[in-house]
C-alpha atoms as a PDB file:
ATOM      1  CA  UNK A   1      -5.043 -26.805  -7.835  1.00  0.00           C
ATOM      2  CA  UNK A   2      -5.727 -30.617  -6.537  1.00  0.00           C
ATOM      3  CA  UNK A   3      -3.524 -29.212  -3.763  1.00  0.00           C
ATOM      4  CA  UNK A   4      -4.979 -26.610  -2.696  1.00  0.00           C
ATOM      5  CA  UNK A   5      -8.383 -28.472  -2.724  1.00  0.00           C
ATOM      6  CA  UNK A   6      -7.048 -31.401  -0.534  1.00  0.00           C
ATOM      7  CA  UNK A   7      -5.746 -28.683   1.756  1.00  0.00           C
ATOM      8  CA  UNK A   8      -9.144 -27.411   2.057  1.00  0.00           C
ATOM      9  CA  UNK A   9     -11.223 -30.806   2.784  1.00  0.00           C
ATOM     10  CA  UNK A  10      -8.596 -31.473   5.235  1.00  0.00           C
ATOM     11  CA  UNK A  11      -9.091 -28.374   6.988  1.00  0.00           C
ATOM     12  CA  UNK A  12     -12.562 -28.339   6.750  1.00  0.00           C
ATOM     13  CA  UNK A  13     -12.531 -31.991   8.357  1.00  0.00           C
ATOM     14  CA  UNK A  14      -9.980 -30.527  10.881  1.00  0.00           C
ATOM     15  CA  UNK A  15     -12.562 -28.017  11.946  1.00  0.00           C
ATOM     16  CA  UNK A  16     -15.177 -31.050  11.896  1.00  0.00           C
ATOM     17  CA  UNK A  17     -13.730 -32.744  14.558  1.00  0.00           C
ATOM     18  CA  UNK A  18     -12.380 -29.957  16.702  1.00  0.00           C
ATOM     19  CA  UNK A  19     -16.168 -29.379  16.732  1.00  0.00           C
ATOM     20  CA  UNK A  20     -17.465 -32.600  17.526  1.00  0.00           C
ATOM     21  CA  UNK A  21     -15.206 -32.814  20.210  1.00  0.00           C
ATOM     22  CA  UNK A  22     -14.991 -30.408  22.148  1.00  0.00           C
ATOM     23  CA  UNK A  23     -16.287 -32.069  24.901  1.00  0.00           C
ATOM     24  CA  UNK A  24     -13.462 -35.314  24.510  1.00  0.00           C
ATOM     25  CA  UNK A  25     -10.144 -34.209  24.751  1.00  0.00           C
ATOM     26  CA  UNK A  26      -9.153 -37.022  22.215  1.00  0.00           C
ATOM     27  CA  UNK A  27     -11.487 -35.758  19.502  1.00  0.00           C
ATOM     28  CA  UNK A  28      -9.403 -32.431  19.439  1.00  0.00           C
ATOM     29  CA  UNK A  29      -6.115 -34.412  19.551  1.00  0.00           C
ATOM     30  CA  UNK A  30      -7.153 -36.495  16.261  1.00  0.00           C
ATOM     31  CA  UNK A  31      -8.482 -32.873  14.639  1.00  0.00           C
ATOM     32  CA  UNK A  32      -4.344 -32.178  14.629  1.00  0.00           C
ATOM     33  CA  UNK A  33      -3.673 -34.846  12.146  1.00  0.00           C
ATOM     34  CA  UNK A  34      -5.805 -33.193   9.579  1.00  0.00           C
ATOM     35  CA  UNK A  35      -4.922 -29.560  10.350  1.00  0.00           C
ATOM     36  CA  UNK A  36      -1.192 -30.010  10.141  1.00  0.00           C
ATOM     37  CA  UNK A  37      -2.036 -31.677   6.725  1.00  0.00           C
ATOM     38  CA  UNK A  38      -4.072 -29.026   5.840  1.00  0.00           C
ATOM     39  CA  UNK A  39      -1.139 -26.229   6.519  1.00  0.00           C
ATOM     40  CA  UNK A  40       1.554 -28.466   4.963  1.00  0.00           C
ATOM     41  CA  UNK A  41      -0.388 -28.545   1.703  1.00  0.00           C
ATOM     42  CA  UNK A  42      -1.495 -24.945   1.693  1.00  0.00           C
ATOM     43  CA  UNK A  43       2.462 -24.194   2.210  1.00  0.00           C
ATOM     44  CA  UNK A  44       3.240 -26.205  -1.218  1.00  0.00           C
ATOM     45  CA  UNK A  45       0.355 -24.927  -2.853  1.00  0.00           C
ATOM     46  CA  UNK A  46       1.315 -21.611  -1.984  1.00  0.00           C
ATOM     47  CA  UNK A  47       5.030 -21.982  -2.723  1.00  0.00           C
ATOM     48  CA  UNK A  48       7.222 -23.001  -6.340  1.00  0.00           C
ATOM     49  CA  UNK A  49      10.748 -23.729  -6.937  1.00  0.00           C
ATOM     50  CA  UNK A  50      12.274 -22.691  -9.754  1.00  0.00           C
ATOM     51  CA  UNK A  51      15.410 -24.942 -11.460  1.00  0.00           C
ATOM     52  CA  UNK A  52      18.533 -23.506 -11.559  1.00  0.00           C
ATOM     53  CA  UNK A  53      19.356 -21.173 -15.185  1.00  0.00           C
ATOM     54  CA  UNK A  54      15.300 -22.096 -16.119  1.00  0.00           C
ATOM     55  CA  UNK A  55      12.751 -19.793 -16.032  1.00  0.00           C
ATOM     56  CA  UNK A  56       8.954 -20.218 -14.506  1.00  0.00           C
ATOM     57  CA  UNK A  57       6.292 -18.323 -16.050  1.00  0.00           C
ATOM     58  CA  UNK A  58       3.351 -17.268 -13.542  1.00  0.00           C
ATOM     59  CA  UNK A  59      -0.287 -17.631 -14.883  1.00  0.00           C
ATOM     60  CA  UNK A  60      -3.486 -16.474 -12.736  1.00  0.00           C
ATOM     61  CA  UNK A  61      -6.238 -18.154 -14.257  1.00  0.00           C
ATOM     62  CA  UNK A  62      -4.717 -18.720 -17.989  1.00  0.00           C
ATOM     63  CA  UNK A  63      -3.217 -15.752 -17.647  1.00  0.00           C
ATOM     64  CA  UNK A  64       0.756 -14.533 -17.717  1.00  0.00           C
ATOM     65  CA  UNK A  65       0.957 -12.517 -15.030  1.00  0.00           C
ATOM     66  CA  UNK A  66       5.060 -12.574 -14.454  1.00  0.00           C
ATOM     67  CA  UNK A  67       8.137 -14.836 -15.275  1.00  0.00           C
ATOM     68  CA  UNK A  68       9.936 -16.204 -12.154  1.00  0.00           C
ATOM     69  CA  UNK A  69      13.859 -16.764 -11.514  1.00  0.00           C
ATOM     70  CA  UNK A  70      15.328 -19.853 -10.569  1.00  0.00           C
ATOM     71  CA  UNK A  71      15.042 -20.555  -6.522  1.00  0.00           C
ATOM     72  CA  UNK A  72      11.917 -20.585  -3.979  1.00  0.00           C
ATOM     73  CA  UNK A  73       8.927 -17.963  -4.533  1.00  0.00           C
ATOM     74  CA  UNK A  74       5.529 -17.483  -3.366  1.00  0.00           C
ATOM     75  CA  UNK A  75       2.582 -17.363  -4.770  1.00  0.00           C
ATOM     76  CA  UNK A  76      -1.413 -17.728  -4.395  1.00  0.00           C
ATOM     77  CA  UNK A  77      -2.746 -20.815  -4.447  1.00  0.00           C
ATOM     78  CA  UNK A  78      -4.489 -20.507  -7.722  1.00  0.00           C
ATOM     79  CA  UNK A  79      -1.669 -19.319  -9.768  1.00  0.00           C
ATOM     80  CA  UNK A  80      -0.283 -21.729 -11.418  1.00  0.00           C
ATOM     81  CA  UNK A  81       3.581 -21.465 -12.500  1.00  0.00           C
ATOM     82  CA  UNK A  82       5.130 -23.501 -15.803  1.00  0.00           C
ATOM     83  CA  UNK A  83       8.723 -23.730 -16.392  1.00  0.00           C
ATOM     84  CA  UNK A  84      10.761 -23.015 -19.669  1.00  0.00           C
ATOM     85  CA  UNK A  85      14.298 -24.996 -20.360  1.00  0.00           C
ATOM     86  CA  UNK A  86      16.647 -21.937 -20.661  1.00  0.00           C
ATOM     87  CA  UNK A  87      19.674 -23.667 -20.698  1.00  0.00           C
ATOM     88  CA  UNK A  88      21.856 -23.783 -23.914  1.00  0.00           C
ATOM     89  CA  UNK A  89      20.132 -26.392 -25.807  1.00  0.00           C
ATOM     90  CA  UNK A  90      21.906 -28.071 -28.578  1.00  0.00           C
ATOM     91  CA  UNK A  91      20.494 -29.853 -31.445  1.00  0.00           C
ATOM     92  CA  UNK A  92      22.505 -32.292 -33.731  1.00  0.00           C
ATOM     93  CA  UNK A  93      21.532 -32.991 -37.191  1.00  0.00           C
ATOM     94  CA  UNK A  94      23.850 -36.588 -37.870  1.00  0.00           C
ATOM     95  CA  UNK A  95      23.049 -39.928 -39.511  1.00  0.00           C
ATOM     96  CA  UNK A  96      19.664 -40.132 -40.636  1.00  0.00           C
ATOM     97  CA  UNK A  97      19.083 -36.964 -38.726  1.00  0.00           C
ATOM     98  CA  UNK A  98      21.000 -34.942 -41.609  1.00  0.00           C
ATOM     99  CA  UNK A  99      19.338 -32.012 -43.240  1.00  0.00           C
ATOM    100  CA  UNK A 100      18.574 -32.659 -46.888  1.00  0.00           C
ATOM    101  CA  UNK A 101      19.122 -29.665 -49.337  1.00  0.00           C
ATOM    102  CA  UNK A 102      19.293 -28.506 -53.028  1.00  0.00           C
ATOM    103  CA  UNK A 103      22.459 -26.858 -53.680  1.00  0.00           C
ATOM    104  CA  UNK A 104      23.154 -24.446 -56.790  1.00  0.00           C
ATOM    105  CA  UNK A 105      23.810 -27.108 -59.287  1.00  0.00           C
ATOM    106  CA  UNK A 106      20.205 -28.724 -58.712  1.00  0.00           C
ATOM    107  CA  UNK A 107      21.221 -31.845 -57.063  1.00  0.00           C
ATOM    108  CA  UNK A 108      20.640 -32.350 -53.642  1.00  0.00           C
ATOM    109  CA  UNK A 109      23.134 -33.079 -50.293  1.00  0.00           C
ATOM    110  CA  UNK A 110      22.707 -34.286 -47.191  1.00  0.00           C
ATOM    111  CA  UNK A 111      24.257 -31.763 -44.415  1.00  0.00           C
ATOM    112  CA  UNK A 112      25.475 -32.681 -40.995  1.00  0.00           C
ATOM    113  CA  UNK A 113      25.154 -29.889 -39.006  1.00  0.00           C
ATOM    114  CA  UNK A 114      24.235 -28.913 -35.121  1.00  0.00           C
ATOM    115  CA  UNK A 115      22.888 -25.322 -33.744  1.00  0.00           C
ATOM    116  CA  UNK A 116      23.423 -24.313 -29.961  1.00  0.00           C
ATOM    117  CA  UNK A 117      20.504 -21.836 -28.791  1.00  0.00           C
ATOM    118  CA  UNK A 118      18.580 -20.481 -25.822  1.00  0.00           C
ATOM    119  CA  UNK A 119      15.500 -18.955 -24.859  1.00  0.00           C
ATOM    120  CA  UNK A 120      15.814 -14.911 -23.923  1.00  0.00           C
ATOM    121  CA  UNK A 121      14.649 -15.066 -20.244  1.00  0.00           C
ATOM    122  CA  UNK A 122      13.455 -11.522 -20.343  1.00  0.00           C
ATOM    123  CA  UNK A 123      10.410 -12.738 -23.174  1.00  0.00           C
ATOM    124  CA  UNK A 124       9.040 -15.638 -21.107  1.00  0.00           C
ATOM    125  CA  UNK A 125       5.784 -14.360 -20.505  1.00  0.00           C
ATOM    126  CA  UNK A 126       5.498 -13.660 -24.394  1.00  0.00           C
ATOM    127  CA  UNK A 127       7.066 -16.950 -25.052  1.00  0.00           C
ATOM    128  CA  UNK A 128       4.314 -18.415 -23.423  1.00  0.00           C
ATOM    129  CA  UNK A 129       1.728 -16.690 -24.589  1.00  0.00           C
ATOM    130  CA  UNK A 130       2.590 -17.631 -28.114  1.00  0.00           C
ATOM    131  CA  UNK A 131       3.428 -21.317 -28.359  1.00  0.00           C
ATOM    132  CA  UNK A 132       1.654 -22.250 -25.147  1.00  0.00           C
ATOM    133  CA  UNK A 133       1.255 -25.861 -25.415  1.00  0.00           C
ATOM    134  CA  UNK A 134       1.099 -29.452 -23.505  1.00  0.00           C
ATOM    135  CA  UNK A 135       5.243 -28.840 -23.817  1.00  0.00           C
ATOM    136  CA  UNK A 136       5.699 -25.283 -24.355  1.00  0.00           C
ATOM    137  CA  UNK A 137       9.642 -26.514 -24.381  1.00  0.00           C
ATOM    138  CA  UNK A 138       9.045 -28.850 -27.119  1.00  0.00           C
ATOM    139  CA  UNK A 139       6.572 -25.963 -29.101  1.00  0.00           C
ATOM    140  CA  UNK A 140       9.292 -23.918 -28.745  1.00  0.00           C
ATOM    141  CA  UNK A 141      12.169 -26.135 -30.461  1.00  0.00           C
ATOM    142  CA  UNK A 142       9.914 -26.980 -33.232  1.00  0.00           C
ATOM    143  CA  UNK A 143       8.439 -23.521 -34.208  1.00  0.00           C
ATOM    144  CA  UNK A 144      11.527 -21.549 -33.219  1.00  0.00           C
ATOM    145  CA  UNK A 145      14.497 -23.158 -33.946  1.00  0.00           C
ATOM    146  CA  UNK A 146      14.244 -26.377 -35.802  1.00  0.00           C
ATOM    147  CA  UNK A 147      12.096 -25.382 -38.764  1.00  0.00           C
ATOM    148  CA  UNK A 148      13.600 -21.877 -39.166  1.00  0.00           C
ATOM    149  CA  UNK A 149      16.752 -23.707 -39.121  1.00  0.00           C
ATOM    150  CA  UNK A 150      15.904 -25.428 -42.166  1.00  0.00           C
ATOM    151  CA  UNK A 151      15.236 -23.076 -43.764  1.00  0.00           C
ATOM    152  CA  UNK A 152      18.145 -20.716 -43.347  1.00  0.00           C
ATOM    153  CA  UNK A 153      19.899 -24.483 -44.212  1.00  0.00           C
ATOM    154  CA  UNK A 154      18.430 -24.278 -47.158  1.00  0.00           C
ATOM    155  CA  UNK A 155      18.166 -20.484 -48.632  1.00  0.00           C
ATOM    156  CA  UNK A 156      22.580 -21.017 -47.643  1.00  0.00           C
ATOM    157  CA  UNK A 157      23.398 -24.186 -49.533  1.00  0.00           C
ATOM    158  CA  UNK A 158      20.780 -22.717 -52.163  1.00  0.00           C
ATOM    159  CA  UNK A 159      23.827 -20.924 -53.240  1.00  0.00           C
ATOM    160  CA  UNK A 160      26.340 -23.334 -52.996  1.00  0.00           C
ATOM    161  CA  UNK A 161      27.526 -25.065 -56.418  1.00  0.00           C
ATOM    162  CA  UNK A 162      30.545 -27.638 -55.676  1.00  0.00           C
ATOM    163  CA  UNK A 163      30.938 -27.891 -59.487  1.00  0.00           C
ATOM    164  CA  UNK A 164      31.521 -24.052 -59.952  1.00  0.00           C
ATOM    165  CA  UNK A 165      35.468 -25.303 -60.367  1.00  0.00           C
ATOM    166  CA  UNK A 166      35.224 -27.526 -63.233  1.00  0.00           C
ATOM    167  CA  UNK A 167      37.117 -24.969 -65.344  1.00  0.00           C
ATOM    168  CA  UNK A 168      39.361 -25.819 -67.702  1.00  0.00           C
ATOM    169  CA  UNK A 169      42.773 -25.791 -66.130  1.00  0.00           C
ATOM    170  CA  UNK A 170      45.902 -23.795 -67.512  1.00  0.00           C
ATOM    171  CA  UNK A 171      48.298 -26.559 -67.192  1.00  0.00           C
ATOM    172  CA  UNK A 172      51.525 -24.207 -66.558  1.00  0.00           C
ATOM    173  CA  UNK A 173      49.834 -22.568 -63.592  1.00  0.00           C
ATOM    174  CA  UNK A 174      50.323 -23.297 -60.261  1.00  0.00           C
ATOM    175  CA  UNK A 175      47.064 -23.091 -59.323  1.00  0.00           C
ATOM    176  CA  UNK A 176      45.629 -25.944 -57.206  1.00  0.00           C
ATOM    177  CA  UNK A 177      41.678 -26.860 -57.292  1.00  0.00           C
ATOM    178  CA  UNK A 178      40.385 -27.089 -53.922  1.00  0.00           C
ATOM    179  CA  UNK A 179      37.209 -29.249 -53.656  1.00  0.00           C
ATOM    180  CA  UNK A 180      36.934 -29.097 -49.547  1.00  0.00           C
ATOM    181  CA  UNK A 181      33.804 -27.369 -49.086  1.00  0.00           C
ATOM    182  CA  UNK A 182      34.310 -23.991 -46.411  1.00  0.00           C
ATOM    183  CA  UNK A 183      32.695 -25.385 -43.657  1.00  0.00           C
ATOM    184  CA  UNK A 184      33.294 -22.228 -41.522  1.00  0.00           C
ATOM    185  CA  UNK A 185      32.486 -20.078 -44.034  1.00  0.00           C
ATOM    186  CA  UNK A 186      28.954 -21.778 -44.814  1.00  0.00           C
ATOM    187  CA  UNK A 187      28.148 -21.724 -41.059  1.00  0.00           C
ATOM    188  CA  UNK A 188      29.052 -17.961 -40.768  1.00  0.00           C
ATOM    189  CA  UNK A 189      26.836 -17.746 -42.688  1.00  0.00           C
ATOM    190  CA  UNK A 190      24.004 -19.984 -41.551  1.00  0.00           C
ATOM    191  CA  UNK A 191      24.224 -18.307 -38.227  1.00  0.00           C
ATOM    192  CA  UNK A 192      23.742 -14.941 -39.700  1.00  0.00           C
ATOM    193  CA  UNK A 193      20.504 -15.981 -41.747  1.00  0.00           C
ATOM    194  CA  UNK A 194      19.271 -17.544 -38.456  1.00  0.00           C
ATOM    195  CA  UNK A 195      19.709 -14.388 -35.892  1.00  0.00           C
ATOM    196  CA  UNK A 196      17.960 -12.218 -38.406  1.00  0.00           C
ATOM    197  CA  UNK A 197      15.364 -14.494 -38.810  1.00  0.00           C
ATOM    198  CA  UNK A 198      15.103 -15.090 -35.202  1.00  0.00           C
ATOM    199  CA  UNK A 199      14.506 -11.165 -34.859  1.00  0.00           C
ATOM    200  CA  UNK A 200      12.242 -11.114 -36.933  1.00  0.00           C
ATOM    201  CA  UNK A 201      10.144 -13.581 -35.368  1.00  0.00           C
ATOM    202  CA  UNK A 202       9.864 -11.871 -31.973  1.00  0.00           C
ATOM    203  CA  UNK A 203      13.932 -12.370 -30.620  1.00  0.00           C
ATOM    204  CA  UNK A 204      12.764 -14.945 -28.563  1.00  0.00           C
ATOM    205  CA  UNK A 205      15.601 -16.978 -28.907  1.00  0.00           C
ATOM    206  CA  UNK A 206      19.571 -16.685 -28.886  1.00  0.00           C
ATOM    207  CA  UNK A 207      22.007 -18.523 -31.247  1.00  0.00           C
ATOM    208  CA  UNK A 208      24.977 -19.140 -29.597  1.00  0.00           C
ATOM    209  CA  UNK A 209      26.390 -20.640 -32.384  1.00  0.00           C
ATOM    210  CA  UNK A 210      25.812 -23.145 -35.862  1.00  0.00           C
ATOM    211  CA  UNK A 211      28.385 -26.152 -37.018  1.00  0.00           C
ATOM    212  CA  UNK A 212      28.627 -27.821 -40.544  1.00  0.00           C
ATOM    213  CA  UNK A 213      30.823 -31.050 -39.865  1.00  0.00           C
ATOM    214  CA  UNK A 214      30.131 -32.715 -43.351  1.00  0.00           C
ATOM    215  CA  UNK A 215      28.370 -32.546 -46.496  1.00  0.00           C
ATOM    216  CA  UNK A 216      27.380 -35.837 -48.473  1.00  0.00           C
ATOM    217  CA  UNK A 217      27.044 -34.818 -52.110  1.00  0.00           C
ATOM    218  CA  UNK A 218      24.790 -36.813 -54.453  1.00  0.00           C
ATOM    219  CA  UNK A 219      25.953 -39.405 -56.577  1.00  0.00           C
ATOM    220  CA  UNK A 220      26.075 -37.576 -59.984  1.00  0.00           C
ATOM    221  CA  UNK A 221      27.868 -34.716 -58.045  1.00  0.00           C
ATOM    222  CA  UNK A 222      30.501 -36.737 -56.768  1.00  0.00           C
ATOM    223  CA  UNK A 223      30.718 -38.907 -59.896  1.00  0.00           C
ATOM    224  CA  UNK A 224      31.748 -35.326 -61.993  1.00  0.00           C
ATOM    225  CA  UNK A 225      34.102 -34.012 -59.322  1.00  0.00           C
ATOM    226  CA  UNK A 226      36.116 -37.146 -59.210  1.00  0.00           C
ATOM    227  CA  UNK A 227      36.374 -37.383 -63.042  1.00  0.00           C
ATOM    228  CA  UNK A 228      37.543 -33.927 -63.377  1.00  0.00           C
ATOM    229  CA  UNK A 229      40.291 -34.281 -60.525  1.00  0.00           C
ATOM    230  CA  UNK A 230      40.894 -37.583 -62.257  1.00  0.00           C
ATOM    231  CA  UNK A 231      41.703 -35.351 -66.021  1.00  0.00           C
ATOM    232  CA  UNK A 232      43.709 -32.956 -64.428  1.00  0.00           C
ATOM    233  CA  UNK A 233      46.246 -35.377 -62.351  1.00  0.00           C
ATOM    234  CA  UNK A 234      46.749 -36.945 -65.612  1.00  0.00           C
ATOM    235  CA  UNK A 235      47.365 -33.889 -67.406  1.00  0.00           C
ATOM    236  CA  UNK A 236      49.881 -32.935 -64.771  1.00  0.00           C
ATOM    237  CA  UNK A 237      51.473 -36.077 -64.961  1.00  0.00           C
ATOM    238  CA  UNK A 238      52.368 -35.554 -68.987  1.00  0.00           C
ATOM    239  CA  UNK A 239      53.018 -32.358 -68.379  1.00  0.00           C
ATOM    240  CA  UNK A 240      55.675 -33.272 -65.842  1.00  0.00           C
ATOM    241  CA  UNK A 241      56.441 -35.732 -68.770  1.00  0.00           C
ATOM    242  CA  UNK A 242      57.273 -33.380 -71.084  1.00  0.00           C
ATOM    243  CA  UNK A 243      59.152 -31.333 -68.937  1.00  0.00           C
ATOM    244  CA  UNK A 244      61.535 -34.265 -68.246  1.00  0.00           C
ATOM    245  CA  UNK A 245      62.206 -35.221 -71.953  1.00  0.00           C
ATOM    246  CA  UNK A 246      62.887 -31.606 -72.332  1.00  0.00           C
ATOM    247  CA  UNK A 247      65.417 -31.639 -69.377  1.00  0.00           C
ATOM    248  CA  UNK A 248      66.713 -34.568 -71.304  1.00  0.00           C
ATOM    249  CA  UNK A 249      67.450 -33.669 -73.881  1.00  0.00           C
ATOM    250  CA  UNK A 250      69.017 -30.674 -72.969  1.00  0.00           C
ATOM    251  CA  UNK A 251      71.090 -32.402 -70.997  1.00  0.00           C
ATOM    252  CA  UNK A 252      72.465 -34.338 -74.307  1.00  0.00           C
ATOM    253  CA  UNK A 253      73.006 -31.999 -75.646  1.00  0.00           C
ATOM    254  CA  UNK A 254      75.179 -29.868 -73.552  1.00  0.00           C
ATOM    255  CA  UNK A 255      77.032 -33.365 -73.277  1.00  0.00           C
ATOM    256  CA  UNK A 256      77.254 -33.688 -77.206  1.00  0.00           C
ATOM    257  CA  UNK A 257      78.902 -29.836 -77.662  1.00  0.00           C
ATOM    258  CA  UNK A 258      80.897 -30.586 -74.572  1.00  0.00           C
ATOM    259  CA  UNK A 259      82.340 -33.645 -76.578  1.00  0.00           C
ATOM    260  CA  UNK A 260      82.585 -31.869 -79.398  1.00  0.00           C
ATOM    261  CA  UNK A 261      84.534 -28.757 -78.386  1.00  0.00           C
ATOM    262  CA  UNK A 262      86.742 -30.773 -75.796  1.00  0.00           C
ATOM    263  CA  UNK A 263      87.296 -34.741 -76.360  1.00  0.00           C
ATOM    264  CA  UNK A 264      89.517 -35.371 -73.506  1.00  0.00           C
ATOM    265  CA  UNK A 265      86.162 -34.924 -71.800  1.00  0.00           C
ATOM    266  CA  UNK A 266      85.556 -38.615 -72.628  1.00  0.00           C
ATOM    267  CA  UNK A 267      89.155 -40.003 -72.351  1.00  0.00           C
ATOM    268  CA  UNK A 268      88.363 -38.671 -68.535  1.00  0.00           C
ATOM    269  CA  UNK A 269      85.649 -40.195 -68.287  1.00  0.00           C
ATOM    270  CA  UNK A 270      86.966 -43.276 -69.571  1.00  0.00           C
ATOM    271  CA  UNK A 271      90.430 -43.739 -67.159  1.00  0.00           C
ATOM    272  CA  UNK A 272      88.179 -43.720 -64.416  1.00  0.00           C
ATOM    273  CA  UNK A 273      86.243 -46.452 -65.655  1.00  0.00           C
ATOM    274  CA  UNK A 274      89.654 -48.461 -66.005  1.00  0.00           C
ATOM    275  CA  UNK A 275      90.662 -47.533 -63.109  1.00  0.00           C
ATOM    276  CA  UNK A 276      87.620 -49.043 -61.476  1.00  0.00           C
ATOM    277  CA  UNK A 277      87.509 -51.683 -63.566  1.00  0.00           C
ATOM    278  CA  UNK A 278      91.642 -52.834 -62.215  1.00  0.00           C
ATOM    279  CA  UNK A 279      91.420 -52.000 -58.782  1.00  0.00           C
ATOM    280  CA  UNK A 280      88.095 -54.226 -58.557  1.00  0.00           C
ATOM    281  CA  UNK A 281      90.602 -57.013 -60.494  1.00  0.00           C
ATOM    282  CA  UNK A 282      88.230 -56.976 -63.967  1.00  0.00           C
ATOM    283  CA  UNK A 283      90.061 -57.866 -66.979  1.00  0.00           C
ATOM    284  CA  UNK A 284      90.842 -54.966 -69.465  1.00  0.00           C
ATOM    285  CA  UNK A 285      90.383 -56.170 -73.180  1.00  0.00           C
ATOM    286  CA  UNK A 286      94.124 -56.427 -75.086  1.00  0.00           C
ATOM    287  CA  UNK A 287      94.812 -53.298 -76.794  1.00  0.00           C
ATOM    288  CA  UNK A 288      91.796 -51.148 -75.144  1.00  0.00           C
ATOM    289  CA  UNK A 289      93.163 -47.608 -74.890  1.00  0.00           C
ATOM    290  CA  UNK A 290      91.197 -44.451 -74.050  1.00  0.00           C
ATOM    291  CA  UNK A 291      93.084 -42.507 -76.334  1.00  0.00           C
ATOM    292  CA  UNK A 292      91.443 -42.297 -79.746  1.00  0.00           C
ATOM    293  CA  UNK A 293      93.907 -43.216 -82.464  1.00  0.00           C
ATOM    294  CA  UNK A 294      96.464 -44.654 -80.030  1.00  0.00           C
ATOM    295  CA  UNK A 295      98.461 -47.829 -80.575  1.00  0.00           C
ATOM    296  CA  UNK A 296     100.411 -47.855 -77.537  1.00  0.00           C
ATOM    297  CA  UNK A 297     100.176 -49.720 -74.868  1.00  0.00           C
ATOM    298  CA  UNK A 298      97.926 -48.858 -71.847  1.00  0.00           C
ATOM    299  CA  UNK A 299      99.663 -48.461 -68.116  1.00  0.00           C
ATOM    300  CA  UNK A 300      97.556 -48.503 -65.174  1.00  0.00           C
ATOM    301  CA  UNK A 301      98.575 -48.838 -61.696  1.00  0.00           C
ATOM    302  CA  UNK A 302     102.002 -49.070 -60.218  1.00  0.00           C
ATOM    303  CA  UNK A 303     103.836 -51.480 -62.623  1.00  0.00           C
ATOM    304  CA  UNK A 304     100.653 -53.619 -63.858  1.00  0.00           C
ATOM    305  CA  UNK A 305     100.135 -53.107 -67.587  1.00  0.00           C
ATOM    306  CA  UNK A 306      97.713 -54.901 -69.908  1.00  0.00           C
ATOM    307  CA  UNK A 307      98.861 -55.330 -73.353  1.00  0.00           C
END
């Protein structure tokens, strides 16, 4: 509008001087100055450019009238035009920027999370007309998208207990505990809580699409998790224990019958204990023999006997 009312004084002062001198040639030449300011003015005031993938919103007097596409349009001098950002916005929740909840065992977490979204060109009129502000962008992110956000964050996790597991565990299954929290899952489902409520509120916006990166759990949470993983290594571990004596003692005892029903089992093994013992030059104790009951003299080797 201060446009358009320069172009006018400068016009009007044009005409001044064209007047005054008519009679002077140079009075008419210094009446160009002003005119050709005049015009160039009037063309901007009367002209808008619209940034690429944004959309303008035309007002006469206060009033919507029509929403603009990006590029060069023209327009009346009192219309005024105000953009809105519709590119695909994202907005990160990290650090101290983290969304605090209360998950389904009462404690609360800290989630790091980010939501990609855009404004539905087609509604920019309405869009305006609704959260018209100083920064109708700005209006938009925080009545839209960040506090609805929040709370579909919240009504989610609401329903998320991390302590659910701490079961007793049957220690001959094979059944692994799996504390990793299902990040996709929990942002499937975050994005569907946030398009409904989205169309609920008017479909002014599109979610592209909603991350979960990390969840910080609160102390006494974390404390109870890592006790219980804690319990059940160890029980694993004497379980495994067990399981090995067992083995064990198997094992000795399918040695012991083996003895039992065949002796020469341990004259075998015995010979080739001697036979390491001479061919790494050890000395064989006088009168050693492998054979139980023997008195005879033990030969080894090619010719080398020990008595």
């Amino acid at each position: 509008m201060f446009t358009t009312v320069l172009a006018l004084v400068l016009l009007l002062a044009a005409v001044a001087m064209f007047a005054a001198g008519k009679s002077k040639g140079s009075g008419r030449k210094l009446a160009v100055l002003p005119l050709v300011a005049a015009v160039v003015l009037l063309g901007l005031a009367c002209t808008t450019i619209i940034q690429a993938k944004n959309v303008g919103v035309l007002t006469t007097f206060g009033k919507p009238t029509r929403s603009l596409s990006s590029g060069l349009h023209v327009k009346a001098p009192w219309q005024k035009v105000t953009e809105l950002d519709g590119t695909k916005i994202t907005n990160k929740y990290t650090g101290d920027e983290r969304i605090e909840v209360r998950i389904g065992d009462g404690t609360t977490a800290a989630v790091e999370t980010a939501i990609r979204w855009s404004i539905v060109a087609e509604k920019a009129d309405e869009i305006y007309a609704d959260y018209r502000s100083d920064d109708v962008n700005e209006n938009v992110r925080e009545a839209l998208v960040e506090t609805v956000f929040k709370n579909a964050i919240n009504a989610v996790f609401g329903q998320y207990n991390p302590t659910a597991e701490l079961v007793t565990v049957d220690p001959n299954s094979d059944k692994r505990l799996n504390f990793v929290p299902d990040y996709v899952g929990l942002a499937a489902e975050v994005t569907e809580s946030m398009k409904k409520r989205v169309a609920d509120s008017g479909g002014y916006v599109k979610i592209e699409f909603v991350t979960i990166s990390g969840i910080s759990l609160s102390p006494e949470t974390q404390k109870k998790i890592n006790e219980f993983q804690a319990e059940v290594a160890r029980t694993q571990v004497a379980l495994q224990a067990e399981r090995t004596n067992r083995a064990q003692a198997a094992a000795n005892k399918a040695l012991s019958n083996s003895v039992s029903d065949n002796p020469n089992v341990l004259v075998s093994r015995c010979l080739d204990t001697l036979q390491m013992m001479v061919e790494n030059s050890q000395p064989v104790p006088a009168g050693f023999s492998c054979w139980p009951g023997s008195g005879s003299n033990l030969v080894l080797g090619s010719g080398n006997a020990k008595n």
